[in-house]
Protein backbone atom coordinates (compact mmCIF):
# COMPACT_ATOMS: atom_id res chain seq x y z
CA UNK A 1 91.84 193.89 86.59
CA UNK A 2 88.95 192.73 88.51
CA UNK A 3 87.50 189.41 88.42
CA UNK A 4 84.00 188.63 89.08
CA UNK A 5 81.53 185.34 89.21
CA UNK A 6 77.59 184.64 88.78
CA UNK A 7 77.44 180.59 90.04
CA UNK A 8 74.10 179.36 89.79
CA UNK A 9 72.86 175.83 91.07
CA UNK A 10 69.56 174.19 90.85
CA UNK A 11 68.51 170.81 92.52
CA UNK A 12 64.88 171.56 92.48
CA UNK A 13 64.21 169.64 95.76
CA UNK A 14 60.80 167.74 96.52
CA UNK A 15 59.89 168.04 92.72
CA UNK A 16 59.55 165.37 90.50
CA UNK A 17 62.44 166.41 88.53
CA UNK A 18 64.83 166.79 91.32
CA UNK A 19 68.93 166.82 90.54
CA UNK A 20 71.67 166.23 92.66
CA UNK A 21 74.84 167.63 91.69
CA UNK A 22 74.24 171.06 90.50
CA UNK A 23 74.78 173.15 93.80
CA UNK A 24 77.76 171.13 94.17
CA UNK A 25 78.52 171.87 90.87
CA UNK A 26 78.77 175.33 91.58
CA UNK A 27 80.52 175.04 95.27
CA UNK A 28 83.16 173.36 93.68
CA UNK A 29 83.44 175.82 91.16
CA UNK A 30 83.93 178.71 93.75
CA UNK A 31 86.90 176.75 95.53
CA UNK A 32 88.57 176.35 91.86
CA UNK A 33 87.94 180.62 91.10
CA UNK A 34 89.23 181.29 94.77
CA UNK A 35 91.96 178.89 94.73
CA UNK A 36 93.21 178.81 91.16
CA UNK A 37 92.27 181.70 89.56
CA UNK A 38 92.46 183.88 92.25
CA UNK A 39 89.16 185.17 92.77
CA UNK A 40 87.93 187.15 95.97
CA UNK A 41 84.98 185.21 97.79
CA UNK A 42 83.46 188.50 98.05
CA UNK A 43 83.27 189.23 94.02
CA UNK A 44 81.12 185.88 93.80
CA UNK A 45 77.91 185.90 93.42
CA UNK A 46 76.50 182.25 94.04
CA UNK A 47 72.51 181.62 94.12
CA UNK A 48 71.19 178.07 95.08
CA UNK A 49 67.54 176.35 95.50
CA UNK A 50 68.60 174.46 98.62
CA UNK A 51 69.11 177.43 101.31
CA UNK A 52 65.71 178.85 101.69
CA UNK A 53 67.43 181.75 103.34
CA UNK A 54 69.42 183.09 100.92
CA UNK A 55 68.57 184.83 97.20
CA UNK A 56 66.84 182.17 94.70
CA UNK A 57 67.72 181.92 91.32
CA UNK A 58 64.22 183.00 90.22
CA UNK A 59 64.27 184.23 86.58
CA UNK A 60 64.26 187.78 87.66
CA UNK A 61 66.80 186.74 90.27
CA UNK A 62 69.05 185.26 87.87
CA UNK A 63 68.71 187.89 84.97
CA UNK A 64 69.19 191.06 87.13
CA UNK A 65 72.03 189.60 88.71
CA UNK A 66 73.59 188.55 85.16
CA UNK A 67 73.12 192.28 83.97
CA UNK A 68 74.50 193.25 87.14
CA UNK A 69 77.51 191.54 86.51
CA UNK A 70 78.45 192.73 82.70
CA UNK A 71 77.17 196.30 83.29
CA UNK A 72 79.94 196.29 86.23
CA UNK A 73 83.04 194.97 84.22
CA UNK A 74 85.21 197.21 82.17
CA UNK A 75 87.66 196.70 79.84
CA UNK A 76 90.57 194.35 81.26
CA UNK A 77 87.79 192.58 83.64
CA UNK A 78 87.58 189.14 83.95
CA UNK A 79 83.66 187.37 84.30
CA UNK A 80 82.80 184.16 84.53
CA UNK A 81 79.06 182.95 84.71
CA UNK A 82 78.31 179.02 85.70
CA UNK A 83 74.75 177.63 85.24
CA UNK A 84 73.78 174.24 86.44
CA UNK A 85 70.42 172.73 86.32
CA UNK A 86 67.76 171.35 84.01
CA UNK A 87 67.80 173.02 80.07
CA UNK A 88 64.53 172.51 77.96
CA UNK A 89 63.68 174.28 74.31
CA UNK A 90 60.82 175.42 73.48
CA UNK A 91 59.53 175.12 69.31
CA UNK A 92 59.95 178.75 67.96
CA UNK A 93 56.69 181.06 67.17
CA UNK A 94 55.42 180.90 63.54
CA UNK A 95 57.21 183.60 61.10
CA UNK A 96 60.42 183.20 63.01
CA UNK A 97 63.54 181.62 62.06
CA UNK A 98 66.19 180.13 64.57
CA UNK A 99 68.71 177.99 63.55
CA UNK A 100 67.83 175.40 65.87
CA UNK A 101 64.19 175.54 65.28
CA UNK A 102 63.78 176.17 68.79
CA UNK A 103 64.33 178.60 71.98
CA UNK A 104 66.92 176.79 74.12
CA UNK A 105 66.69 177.49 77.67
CA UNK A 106 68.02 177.69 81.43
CA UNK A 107 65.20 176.63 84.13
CA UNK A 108 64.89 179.10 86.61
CA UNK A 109 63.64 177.10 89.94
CA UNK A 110 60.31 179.43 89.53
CA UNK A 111 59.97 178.07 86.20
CA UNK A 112 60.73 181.67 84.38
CA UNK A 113 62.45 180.28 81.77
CA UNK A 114 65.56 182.51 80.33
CA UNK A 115 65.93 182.16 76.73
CA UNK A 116 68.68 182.28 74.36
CA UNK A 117 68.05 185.37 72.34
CA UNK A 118 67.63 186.61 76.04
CA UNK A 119 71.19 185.58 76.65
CA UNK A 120 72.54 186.93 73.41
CA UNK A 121 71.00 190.53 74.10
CA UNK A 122 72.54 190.82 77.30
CA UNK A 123 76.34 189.02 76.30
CA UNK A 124 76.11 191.55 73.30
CA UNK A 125 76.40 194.15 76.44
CA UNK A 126 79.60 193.53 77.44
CA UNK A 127 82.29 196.39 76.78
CA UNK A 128 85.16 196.06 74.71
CA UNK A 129 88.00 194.26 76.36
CA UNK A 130 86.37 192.83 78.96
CA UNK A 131 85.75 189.11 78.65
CA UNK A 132 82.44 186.92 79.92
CA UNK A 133 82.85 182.99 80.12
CA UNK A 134 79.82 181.30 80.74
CA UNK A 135 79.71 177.71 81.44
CA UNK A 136 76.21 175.87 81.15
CA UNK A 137 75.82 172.85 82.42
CA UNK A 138 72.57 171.58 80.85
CA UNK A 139 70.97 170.72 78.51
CA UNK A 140 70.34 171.39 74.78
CA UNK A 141 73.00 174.50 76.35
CA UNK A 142 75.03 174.37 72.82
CA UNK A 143 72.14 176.70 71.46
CA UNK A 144 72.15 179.01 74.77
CA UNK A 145 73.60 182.33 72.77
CA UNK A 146 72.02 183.20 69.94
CA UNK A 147 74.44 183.22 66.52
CA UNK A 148 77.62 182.76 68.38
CA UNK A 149 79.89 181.07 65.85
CA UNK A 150 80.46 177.17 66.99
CA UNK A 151 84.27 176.57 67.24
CA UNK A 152 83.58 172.89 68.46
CA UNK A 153 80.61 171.08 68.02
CA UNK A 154 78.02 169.19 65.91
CA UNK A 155 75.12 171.14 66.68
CA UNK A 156 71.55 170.56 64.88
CA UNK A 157 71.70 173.91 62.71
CA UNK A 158 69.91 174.70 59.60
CA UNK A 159 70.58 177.19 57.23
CA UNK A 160 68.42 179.92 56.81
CA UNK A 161 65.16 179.41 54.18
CA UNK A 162 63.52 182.51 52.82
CA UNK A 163 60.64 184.31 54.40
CA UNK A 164 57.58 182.20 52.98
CA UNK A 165 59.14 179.43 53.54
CA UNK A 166 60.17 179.57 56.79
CA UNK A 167 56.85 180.85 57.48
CA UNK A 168 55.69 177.55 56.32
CA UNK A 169 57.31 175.25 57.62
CA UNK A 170 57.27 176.92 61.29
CA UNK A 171 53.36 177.39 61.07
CA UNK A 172 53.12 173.97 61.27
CA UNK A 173 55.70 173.29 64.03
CA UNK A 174 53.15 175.67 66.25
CA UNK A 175 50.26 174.18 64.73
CA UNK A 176 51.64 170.37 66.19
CA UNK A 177 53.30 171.87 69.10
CA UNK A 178 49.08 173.67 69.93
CA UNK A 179 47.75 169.86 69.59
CA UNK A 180 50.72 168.77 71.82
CA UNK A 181 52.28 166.91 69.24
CA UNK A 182 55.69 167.66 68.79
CA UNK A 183 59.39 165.77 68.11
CA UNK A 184 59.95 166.08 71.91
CA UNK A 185 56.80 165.29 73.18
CA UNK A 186 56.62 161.90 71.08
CA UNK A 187 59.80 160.54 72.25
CA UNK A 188 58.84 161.64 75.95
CA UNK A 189 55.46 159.50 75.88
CA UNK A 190 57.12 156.83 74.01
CA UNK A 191 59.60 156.76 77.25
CA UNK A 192 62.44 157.11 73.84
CA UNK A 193 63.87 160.64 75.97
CA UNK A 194 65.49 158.86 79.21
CA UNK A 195 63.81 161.68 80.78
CA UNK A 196 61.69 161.11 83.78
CA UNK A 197 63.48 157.94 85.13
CA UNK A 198 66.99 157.43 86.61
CA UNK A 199 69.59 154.77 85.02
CA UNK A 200 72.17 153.23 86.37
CA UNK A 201 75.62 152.16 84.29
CA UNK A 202 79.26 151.38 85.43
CA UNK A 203 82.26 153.78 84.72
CA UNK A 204 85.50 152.75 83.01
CA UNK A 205 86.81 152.42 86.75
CA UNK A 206 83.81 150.03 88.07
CA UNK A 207 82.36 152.95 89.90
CA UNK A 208 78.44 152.30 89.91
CA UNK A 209 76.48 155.53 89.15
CA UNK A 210 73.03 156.39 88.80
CA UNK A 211 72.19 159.36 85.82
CA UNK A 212 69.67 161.61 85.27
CA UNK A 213 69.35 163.86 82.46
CA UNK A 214 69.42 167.52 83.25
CA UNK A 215 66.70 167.93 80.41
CA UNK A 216 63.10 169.03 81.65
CA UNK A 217 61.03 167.91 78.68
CA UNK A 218 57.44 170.12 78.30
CA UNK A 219 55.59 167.54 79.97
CA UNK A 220 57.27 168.06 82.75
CA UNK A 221 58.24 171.97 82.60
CA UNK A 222 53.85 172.36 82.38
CA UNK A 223 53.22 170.45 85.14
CA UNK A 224 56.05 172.35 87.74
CA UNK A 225 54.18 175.77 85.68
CA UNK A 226 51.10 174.57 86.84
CA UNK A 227 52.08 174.25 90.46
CA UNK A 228 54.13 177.31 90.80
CA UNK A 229 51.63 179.65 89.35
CA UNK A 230 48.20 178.26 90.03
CA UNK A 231 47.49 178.41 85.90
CA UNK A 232 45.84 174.77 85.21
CA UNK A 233 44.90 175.99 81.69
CA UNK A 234 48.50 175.60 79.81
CA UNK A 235 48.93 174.64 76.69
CA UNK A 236 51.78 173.51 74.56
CA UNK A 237 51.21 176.42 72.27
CA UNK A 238 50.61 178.63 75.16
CA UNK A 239 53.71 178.75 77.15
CA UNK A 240 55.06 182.03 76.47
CA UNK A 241 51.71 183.91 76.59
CA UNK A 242 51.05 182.03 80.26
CA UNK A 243 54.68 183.26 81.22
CA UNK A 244 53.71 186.84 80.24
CA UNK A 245 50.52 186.49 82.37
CA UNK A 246 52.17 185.31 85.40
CA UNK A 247 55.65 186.82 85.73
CA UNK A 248 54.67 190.29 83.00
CA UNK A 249 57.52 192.69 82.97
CA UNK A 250 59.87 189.61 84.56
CA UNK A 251 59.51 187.40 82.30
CA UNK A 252 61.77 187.37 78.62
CA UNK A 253 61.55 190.51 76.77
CA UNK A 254 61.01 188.74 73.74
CA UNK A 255 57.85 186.68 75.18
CA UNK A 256 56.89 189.59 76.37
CA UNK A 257 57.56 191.21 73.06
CA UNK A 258 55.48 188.51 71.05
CA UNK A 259 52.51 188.79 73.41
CA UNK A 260 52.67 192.19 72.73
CA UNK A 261 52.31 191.63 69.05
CA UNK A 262 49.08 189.52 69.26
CA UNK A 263 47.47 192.36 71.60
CA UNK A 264 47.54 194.77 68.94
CA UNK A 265 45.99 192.74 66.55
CA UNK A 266 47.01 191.04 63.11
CA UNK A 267 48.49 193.50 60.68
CA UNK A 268 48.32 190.83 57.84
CA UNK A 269 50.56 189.05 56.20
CA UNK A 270 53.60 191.25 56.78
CA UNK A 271 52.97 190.38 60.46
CA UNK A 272 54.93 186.87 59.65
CA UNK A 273 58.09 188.98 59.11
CA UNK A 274 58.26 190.15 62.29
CA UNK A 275 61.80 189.26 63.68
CA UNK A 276 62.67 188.66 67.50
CA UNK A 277 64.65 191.62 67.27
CA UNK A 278 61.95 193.84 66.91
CA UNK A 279 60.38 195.93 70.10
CA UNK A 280 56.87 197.71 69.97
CA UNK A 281 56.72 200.99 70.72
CA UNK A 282 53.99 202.58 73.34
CA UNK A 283 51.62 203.45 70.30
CA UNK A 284 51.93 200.26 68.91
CA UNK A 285 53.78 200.60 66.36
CA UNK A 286 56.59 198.46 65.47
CA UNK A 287 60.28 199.29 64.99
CA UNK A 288 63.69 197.42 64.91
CA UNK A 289 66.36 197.17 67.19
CA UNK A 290 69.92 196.63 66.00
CA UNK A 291 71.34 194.13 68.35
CA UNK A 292 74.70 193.38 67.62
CA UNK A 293 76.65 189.69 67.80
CA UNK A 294 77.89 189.42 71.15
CA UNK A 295 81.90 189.20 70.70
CA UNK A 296 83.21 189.23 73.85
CA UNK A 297 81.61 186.26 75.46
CA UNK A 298 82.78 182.34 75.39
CA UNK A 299 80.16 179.75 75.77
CA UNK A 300 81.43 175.96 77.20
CA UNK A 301 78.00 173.69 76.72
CA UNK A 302 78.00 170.83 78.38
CA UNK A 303 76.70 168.81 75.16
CA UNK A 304 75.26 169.98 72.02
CA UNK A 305 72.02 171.82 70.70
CA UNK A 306 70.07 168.14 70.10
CA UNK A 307 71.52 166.52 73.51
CA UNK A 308 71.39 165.89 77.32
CA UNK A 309 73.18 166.58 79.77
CA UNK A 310 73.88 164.27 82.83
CA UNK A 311 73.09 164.71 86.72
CA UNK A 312 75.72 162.37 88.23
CA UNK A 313 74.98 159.96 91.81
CA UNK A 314 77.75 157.47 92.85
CA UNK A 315 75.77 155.27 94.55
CA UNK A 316 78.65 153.77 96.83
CA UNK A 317 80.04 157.31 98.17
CA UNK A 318 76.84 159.33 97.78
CA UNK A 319 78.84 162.26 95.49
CA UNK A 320 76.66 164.06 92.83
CA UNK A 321 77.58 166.22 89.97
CA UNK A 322 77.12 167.30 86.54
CA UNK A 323 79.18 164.73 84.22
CA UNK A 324 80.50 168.13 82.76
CA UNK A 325 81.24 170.78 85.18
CA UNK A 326 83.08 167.10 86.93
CA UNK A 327 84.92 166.95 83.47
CA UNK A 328 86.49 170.33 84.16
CA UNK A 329 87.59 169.92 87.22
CA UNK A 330 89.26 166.54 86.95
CA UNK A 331 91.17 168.38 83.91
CA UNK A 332 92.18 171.34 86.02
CA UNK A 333 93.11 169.36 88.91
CA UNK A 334 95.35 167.06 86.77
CA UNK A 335 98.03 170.14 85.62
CA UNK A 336 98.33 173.91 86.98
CA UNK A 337 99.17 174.75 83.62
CA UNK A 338 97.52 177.17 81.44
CA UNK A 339 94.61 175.31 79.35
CA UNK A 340 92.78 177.07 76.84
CA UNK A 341 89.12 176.96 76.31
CA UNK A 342 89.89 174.64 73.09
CA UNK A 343 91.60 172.31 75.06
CA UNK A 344 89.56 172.43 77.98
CA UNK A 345 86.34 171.11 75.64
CA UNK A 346 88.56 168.63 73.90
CA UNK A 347 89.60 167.43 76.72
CA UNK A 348 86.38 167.28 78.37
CA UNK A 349 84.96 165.41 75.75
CA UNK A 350 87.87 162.98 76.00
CA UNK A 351 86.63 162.40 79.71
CA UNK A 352 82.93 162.15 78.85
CA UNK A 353 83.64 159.30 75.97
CA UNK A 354 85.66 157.09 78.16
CA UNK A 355 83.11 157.25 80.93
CA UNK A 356 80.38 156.35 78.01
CA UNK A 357 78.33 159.37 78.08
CA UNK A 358 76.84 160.55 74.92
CA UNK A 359 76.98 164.33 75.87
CA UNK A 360 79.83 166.29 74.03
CA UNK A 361 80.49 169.51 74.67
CA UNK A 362 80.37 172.74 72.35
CA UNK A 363 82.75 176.04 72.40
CA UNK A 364 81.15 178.83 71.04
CA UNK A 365 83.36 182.30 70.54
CA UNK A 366 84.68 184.75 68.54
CA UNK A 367 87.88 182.89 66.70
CA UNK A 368 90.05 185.26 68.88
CA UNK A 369 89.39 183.06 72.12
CA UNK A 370 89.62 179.90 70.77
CA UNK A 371 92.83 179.29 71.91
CA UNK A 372 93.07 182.05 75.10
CA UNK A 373 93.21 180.45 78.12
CA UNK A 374 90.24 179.17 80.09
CA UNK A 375 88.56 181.94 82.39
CA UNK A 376 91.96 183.56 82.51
């Protein structure tokens, strides 16, 4: 059985956005799969933002060496990916229905977002009897798979409306999100998000702490865009098409897929029917792809579809970290028994409500790993 890790940590340093505890996030999650789980150092794949000299978890960084990982492991494997850094969501395109009403995302430190359908496309890839854990800790992260059944949780879902009037009702969603007006974006320029400020509160053991959401609302996300591509002309309703411009091939398949789309013109009112599983061909026509559920992959979210999650600073010995991926280690360090992944978010949100943050985290899987133990 071989056992292989993706780590991934983002501080995005000298931006205005900048976090603190997500390479260490992932550091001390390499000790724990060497130490406890009995990974070799040499099957772990770790990319950070803060050594210039090494790979950077660029978008097409970070997805080819994802797809590296589950095209390697075979049946018996064991995978684990962990994400830290800022999550943001973008409003889904008109005609399209999501059960959040919006893309969640990771934030590549080139801005190249990786979306959820994304992820769901590429879990669905892993073989039978090999198993892929992926631990995000960011935020909105409880949406980051795509139609992965929620075992724990109170995620924002809705049910699905028919054609028309989804159509509806997400025509207008662009329409707001075009003129910059969206849910989001309100409570961001109403200073209602906690977003672009750090806070400072005291833990049930009088440690001091400053926090900082590890959401990067569109304000923001535009503004690092601008600067890492040179594009000053983004819109709110032009995010995916300037992604497609900038990164092409690199960027998500299904932006790139939508952009496609609107190249070859409007084919009328069937065109709002178009699902984000379909690919265009090289003649432009239009044909489905049958992308299955992914089944053998566990997601552990940090918090839930409609929440933050926190960066962590203790202001009197300088440690940062993700409130969550700190969760999980405090529980593994407290028993060398076996904990399963239903325990491990229970218990993590056990943690998280006596240190009075808001986050809770989400288990998403196939009912047959609700109670299998945690990584392995």
């Amino acid at each position: 059985m071989a056992k292989k890790a993706l780590l991934i940590g983002i501080n995005y340093p000298g931006t205005a956005v900048e976090l603190r505890g997500c390479v260490n996030d992932v550091r001390r999650m390499q000790r724990c799969l060497i130490d406890r789980y009995g990974f070799s150092n040499k099957d772990i794949t770790v990319l950070i933002d803060t050594d210039k000299s090494s790979i950077q978890p660029t978008g097409k960084n970070i997805r080819e060496a994802l797809k590296k990982l589950i095209a390697e492991g075979e049946a018996g494997d064991v995978l684990v990916f962990h994400y830290s850094g800022h999550g943001t969501r973008l409003p889904t395109e008109q005609g399209i229905f999501d059960a959040t009403n919006y893309d969640e995302c990771i934030t590549p430190c080139d801005m190249n977002l990786i979306m959820d359908d994304e992820f769901r496309d590429m879990v669905a890839e892993v073989k039978k009897g090999c198993l892929l854990t992926i631990i995000s800790d960011s935020c909105h992260s409880g949406g980051l798979i795509e139609e992965v059944k929620e075992q724990i949780g109170e995620s924002h879902v809705n049910k699905p409306k028919s054609k028309i009037v989804n159509f509806l009702v997400s025509i207008v969603r662009t329409m707001l999100t075009t003129c910059g007006i969206s849910n989001d974006h309100q409570r961001e320029s109403s200073g209602g998000g906690q977003d672009s400020f750090t806070r400072e509160i005291e833990l049930e053991d009088g440690e001091t702490v400053d926090m900082k959401t590890r959401y990067l609302p569109l304000d923001s996300y535009i503004s690092l865009l601008k600067e890492q591509t040179g594009q000053t002309d983004i819109k709110y309703g032009k995010i995916r098409e300037t992604l497609v411009k900038v990164f092409g091939q690199d960027s998500s398949p299904n932006v790139i897929l939508s952009n496609s789309m609107k190249r070859n013109g409007d084919r009328g009112i069937l065109g709002i029917f178009i699902s984000k599983r379909e690919v265009n061909n090289t003649d432009g026509a239009v044909s489905e792809v049958k992308s299955k559920v992914p089944s053998n992959g566990i997601l552990l979210s940090g918090c839930q579809t409609d929440q933050r999650s926190e960066d962590v600073f203790v202001t009197r010995t300088g440690k940062a970290y993700g409130a969550f991926s700190d969760a999980i280690q405090t529980i593994l360090s407290e028993t060398r028994k076996e904990i399963t992944n239903k325990e491990m978010v229970l218990r993590a949100r056990e943690i998280l409500k006596r240190q009075r943050f808001s986050q809770r985290p989400g288990l998403y899987c196939h009912d047959r790993y609700v109670n299998k133990p945690f990584i392995c």
